[in-house]
N, C-alpha and C. Protein backbone atom coordinates (compact mmCIF):
# COMPACT_ATOMS: atom_id res chain seq x y z
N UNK A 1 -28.59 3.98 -46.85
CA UNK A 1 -28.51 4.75 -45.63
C UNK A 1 -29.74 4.49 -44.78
N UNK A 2 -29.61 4.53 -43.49
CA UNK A 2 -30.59 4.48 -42.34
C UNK A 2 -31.69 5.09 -42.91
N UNK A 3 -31.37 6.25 -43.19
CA UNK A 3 -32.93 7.25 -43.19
C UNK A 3 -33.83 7.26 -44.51
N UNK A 4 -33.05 6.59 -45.63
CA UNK A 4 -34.02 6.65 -46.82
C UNK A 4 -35.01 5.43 -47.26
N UNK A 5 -35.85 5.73 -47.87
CA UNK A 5 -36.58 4.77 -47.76
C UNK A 5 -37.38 3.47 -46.73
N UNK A 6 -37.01 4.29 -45.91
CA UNK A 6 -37.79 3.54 -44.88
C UNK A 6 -39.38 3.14 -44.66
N UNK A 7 -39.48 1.57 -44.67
CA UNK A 7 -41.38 1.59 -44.90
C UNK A 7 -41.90 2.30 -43.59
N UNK A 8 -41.44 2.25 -42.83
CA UNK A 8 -42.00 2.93 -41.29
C UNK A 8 -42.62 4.44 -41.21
N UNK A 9 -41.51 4.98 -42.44
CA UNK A 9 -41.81 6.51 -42.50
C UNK A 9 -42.68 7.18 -43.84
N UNK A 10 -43.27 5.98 -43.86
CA UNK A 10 -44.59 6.07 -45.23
C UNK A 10 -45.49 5.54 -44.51
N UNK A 11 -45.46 5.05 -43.30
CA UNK A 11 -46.93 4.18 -42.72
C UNK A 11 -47.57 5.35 -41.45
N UNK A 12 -48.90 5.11 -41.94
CA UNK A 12 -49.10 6.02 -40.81
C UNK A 12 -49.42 7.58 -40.91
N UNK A 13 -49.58 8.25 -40.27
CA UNK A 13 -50.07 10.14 -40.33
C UNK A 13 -48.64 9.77 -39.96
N UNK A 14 -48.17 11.62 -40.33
CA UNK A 14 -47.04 12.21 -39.51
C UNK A 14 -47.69 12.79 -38.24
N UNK A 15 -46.78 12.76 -36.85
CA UNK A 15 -46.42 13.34 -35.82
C UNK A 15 -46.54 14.24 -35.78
N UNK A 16 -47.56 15.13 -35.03
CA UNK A 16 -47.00 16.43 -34.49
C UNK A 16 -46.23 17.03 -34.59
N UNK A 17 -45.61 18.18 -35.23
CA UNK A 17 -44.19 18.21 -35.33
C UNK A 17 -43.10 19.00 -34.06
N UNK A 18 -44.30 18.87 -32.95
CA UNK A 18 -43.84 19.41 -31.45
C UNK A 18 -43.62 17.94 -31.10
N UNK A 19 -44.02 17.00 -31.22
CA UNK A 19 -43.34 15.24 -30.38
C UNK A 19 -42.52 15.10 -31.20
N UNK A 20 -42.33 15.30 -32.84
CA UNK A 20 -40.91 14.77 -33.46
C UNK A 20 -39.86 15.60 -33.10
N UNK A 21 -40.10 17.04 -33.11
CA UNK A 21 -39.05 17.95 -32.45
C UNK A 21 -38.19 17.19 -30.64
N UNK A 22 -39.52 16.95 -29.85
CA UNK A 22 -39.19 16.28 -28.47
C UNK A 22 -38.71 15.13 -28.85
N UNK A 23 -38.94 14.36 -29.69
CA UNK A 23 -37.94 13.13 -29.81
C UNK A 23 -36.23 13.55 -30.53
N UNK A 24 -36.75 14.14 -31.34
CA UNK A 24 -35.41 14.68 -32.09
C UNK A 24 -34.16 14.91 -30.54
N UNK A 25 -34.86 16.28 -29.80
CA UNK A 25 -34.09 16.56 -28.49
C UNK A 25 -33.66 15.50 -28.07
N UNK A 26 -34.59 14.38 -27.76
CA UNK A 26 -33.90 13.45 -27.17
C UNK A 26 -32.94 12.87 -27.44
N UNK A 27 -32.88 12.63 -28.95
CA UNK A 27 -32.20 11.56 -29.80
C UNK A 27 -30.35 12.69 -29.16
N UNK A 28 -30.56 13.45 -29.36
CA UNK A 28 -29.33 14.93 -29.76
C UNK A 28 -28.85 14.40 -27.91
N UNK A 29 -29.61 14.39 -27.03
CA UNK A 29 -29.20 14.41 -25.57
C UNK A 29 -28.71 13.40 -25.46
N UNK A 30 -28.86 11.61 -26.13
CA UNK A 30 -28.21 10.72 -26.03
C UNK A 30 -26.82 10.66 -26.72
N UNK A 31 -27.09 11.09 -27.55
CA UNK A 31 -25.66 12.00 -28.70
C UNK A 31 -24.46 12.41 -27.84
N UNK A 32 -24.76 13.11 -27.30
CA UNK A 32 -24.32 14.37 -26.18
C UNK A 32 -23.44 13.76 -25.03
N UNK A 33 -24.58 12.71 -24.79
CA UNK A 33 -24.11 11.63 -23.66
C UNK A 33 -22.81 10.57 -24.03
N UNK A 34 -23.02 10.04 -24.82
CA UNK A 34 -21.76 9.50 -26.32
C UNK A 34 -20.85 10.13 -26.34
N UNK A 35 -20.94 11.43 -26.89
CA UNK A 35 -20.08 11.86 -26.77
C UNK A 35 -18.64 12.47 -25.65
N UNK A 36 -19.64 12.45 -24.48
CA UNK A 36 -19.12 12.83 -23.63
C UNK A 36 -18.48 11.38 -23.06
N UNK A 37 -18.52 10.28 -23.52
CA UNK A 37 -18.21 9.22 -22.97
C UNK A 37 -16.80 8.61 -23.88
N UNK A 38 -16.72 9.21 -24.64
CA UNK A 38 -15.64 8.99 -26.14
C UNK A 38 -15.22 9.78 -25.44
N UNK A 39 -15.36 11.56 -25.22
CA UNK A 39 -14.19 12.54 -24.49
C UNK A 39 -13.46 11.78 -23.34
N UNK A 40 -13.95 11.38 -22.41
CA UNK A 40 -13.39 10.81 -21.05
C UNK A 40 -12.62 9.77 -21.71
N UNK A 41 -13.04 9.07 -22.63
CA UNK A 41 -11.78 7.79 -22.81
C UNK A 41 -10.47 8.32 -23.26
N UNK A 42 -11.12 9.57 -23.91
CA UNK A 42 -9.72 9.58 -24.78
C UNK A 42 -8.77 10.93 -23.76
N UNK A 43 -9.70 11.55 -22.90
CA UNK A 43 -9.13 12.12 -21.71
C UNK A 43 -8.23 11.30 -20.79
N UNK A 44 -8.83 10.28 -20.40
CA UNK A 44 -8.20 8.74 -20.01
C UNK A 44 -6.74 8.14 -20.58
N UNK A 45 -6.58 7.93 -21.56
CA UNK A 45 -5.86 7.39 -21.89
C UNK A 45 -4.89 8.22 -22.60
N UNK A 46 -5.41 9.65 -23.00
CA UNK A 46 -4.22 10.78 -23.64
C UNK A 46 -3.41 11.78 -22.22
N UNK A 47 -4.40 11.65 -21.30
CA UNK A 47 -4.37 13.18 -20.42
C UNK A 47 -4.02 12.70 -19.00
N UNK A 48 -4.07 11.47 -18.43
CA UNK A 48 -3.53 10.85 -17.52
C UNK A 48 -2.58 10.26 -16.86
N UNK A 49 -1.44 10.47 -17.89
CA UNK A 49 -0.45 9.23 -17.91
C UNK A 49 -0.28 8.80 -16.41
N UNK A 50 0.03 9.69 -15.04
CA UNK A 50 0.34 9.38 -13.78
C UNK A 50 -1.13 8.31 -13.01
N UNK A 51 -2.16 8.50 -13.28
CA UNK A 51 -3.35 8.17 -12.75
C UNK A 51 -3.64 7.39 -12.61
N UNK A 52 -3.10 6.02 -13.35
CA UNK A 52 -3.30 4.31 -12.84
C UNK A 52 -1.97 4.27 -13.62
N UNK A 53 -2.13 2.60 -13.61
CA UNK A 53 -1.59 2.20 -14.65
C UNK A 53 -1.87 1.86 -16.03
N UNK A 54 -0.61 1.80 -17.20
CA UNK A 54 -1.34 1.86 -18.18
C UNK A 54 -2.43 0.73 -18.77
N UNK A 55 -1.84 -0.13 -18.42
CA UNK A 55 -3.37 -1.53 -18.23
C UNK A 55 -4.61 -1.09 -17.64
N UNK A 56 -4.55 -0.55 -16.85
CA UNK A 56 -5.98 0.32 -15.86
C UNK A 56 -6.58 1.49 -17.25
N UNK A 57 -5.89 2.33 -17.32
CA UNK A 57 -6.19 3.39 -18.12
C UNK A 57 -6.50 2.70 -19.61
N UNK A 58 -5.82 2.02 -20.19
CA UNK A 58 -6.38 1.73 -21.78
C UNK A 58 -7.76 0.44 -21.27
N UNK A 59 -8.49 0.17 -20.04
CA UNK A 59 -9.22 -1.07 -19.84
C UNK A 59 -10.37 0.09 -19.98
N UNK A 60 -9.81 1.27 -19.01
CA UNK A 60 -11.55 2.29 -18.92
C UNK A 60 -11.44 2.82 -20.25
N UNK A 61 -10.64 3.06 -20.89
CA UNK A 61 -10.89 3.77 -22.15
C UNK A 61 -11.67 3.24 -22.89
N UNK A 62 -11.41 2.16 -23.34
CA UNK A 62 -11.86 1.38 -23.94
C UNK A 62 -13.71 0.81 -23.91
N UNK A 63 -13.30 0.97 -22.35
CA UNK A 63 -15.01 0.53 -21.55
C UNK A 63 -15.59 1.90 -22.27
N UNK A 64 -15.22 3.08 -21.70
CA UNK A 64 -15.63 4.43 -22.08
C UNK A 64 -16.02 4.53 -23.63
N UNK A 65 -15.43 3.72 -24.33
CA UNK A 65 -15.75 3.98 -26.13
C UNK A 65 -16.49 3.26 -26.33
N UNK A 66 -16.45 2.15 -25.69
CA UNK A 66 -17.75 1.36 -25.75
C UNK A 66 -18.88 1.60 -25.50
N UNK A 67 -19.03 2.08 -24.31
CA UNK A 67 -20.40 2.66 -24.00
C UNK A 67 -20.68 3.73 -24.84
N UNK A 68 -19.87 4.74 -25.23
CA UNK A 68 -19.77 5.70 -26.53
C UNK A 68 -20.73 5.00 -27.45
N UNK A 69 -19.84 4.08 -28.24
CA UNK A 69 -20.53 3.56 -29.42
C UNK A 69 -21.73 2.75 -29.18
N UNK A 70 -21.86 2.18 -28.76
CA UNK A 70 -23.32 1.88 -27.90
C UNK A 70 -24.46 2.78 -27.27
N UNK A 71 -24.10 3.51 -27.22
CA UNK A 71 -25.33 4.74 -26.61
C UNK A 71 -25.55 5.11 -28.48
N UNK A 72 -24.42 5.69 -29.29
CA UNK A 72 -24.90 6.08 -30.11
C UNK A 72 -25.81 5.44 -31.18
N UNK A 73 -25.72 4.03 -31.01
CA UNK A 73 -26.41 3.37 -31.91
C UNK A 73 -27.53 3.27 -31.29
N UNK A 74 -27.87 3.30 -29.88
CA UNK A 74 -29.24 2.49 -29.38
C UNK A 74 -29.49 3.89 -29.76
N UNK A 75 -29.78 4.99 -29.22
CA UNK A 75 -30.18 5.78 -30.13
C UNK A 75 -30.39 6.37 -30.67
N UNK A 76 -29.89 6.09 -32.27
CA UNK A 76 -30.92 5.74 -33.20
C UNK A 76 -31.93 4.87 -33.50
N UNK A 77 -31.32 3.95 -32.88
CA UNK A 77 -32.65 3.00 -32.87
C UNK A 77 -33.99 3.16 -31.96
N UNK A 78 -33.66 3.78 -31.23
CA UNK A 78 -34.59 4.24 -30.13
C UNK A 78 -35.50 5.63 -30.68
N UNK A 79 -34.76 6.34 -31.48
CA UNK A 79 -35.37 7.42 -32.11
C UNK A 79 -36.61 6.97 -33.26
N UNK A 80 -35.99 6.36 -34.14
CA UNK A 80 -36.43 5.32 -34.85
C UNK A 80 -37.98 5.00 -34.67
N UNK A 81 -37.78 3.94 -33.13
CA UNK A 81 -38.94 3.18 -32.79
C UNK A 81 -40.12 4.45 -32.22
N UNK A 82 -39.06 4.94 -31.51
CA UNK A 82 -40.07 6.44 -30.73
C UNK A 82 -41.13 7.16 -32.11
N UNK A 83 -40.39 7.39 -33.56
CA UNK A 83 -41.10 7.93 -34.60
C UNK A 83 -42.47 7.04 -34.92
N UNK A 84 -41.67 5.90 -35.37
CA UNK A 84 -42.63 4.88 -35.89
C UNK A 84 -43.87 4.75 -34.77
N UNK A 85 -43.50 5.01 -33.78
CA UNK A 85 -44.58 4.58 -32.34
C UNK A 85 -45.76 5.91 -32.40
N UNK A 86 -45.28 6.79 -32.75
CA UNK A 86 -45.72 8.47 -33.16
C UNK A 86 -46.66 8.00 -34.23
N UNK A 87 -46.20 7.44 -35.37
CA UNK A 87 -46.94 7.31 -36.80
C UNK A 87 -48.14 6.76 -36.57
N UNK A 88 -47.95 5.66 -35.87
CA UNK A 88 -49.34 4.60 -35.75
C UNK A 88 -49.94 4.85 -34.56
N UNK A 89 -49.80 5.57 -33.82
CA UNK A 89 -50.52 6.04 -32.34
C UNK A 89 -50.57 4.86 -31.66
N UNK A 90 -49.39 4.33 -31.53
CA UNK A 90 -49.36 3.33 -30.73
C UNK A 90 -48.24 4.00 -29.55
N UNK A 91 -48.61 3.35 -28.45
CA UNK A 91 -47.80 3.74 -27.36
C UNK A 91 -45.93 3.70 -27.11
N UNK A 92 -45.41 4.87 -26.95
CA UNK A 92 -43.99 4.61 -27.19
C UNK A 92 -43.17 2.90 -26.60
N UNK A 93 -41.98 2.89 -27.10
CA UNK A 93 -41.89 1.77 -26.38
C UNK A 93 -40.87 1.79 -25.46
N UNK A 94 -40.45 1.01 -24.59
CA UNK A 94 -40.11 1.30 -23.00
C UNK A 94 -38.58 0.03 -23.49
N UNK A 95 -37.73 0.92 -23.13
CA UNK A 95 -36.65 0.61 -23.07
C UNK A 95 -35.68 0.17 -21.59
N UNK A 96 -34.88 -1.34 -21.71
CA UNK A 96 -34.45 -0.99 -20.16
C UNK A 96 -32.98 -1.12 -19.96
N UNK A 97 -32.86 -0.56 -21.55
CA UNK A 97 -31.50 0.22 -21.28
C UNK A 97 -30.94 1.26 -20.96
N UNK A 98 -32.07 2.05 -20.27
CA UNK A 98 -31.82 3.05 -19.25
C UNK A 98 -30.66 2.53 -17.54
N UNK A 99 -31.55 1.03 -17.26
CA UNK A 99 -31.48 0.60 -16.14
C UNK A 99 -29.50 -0.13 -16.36
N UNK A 100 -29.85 -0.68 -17.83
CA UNK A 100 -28.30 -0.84 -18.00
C UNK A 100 -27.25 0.43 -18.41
N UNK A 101 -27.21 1.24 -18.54
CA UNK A 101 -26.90 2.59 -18.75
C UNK A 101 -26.43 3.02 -17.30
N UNK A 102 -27.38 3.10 -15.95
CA UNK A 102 -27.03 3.61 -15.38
C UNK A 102 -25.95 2.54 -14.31
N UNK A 103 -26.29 1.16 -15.10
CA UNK A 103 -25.24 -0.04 -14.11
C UNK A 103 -23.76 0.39 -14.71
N UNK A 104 -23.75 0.69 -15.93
CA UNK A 104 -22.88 0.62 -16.50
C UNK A 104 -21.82 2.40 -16.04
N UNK A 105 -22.23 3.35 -15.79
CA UNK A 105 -21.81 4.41 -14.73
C UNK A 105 -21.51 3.94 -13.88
N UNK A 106 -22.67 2.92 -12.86
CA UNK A 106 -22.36 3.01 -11.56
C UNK A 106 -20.56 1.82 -11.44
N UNK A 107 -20.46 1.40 -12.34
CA UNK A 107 -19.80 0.20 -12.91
C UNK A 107 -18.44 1.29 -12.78
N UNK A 108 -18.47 2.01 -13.92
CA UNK A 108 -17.25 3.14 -13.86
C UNK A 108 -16.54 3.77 -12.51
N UNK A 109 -17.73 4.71 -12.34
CA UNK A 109 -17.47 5.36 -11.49
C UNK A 109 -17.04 4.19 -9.95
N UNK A 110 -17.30 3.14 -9.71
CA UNK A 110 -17.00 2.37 -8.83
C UNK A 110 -15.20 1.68 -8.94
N UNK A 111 -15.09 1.56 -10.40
CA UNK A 111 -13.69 1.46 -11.13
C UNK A 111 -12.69 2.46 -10.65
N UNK A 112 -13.39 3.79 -10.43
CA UNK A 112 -12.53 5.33 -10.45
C UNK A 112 -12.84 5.13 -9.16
N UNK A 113 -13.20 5.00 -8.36
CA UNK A 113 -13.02 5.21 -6.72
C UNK A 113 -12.00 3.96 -6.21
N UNK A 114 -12.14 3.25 -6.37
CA UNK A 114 -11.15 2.09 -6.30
C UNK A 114 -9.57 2.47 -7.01
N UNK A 115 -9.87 3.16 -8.31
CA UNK A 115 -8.32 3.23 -8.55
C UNK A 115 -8.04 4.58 -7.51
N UNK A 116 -8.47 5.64 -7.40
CA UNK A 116 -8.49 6.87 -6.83
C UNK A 116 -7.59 6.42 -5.40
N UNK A 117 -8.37 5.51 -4.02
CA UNK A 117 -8.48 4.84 -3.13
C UNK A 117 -6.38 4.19 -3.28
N UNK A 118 -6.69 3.38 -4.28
CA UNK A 118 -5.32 3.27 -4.18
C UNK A 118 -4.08 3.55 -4.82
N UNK A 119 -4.53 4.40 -6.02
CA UNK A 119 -3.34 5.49 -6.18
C UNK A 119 -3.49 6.85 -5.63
């Protein structure tokens, strides 16, 4: 499993346990975000039938679970690095899959105005 035995989480002091708590939050808010991106697909493709077509609707779903399962893995991995970055007092590390995150919305939501527009 991910969490046992990890050399990362033997190296180093422990964290504050007010920054592991703030990372924890974070980790739970990207969660959150996942999740809410799995709801819409499957809102999409269960709860829509009139709203595109069904080629349109199973393409965003799909996009939608993707980004799902992808948010949920980065992170953890992002939680991960954020701990380990905590342990050794080294500076967190800077991710710029924020910047793809938000292409990937603007990506959607540009999908849904276009189908909207012409159905």
């Amino acid at each position: 499993m991910f969490f046992r035995n990890q050399d990362w989480q033997r190296q180093g002091k422990n964290p504050d346990y007010r920054f592991s708590l703030a990372n924890e939050r974070t980790f739970l808010a990207w969660i959150r975000t996942a999740l809410a991106f799995l709801a819409g697909s499957i809102a999409i493709d269960q709860l829509t039938p009139d709203f595109a077509s069904p080629a349109i609707r199973v393409m965003l779903a799909i996009l939608l679970a993707i980004g799902g399962a992808a948010l949920a893995l980065v992170a953890l991995r992002r939680w991960a690095d954020n701990e380990n970055a905590m342990r050794q007092d080294a500076p967190l590390p800077y991710t710029r899959l924020l910047a793809a995150i938000s292409l990937f919305i603007a990506l959607i939501a540009f999908l849904f105005i276009i189908f909207i527009a012409v159905y």
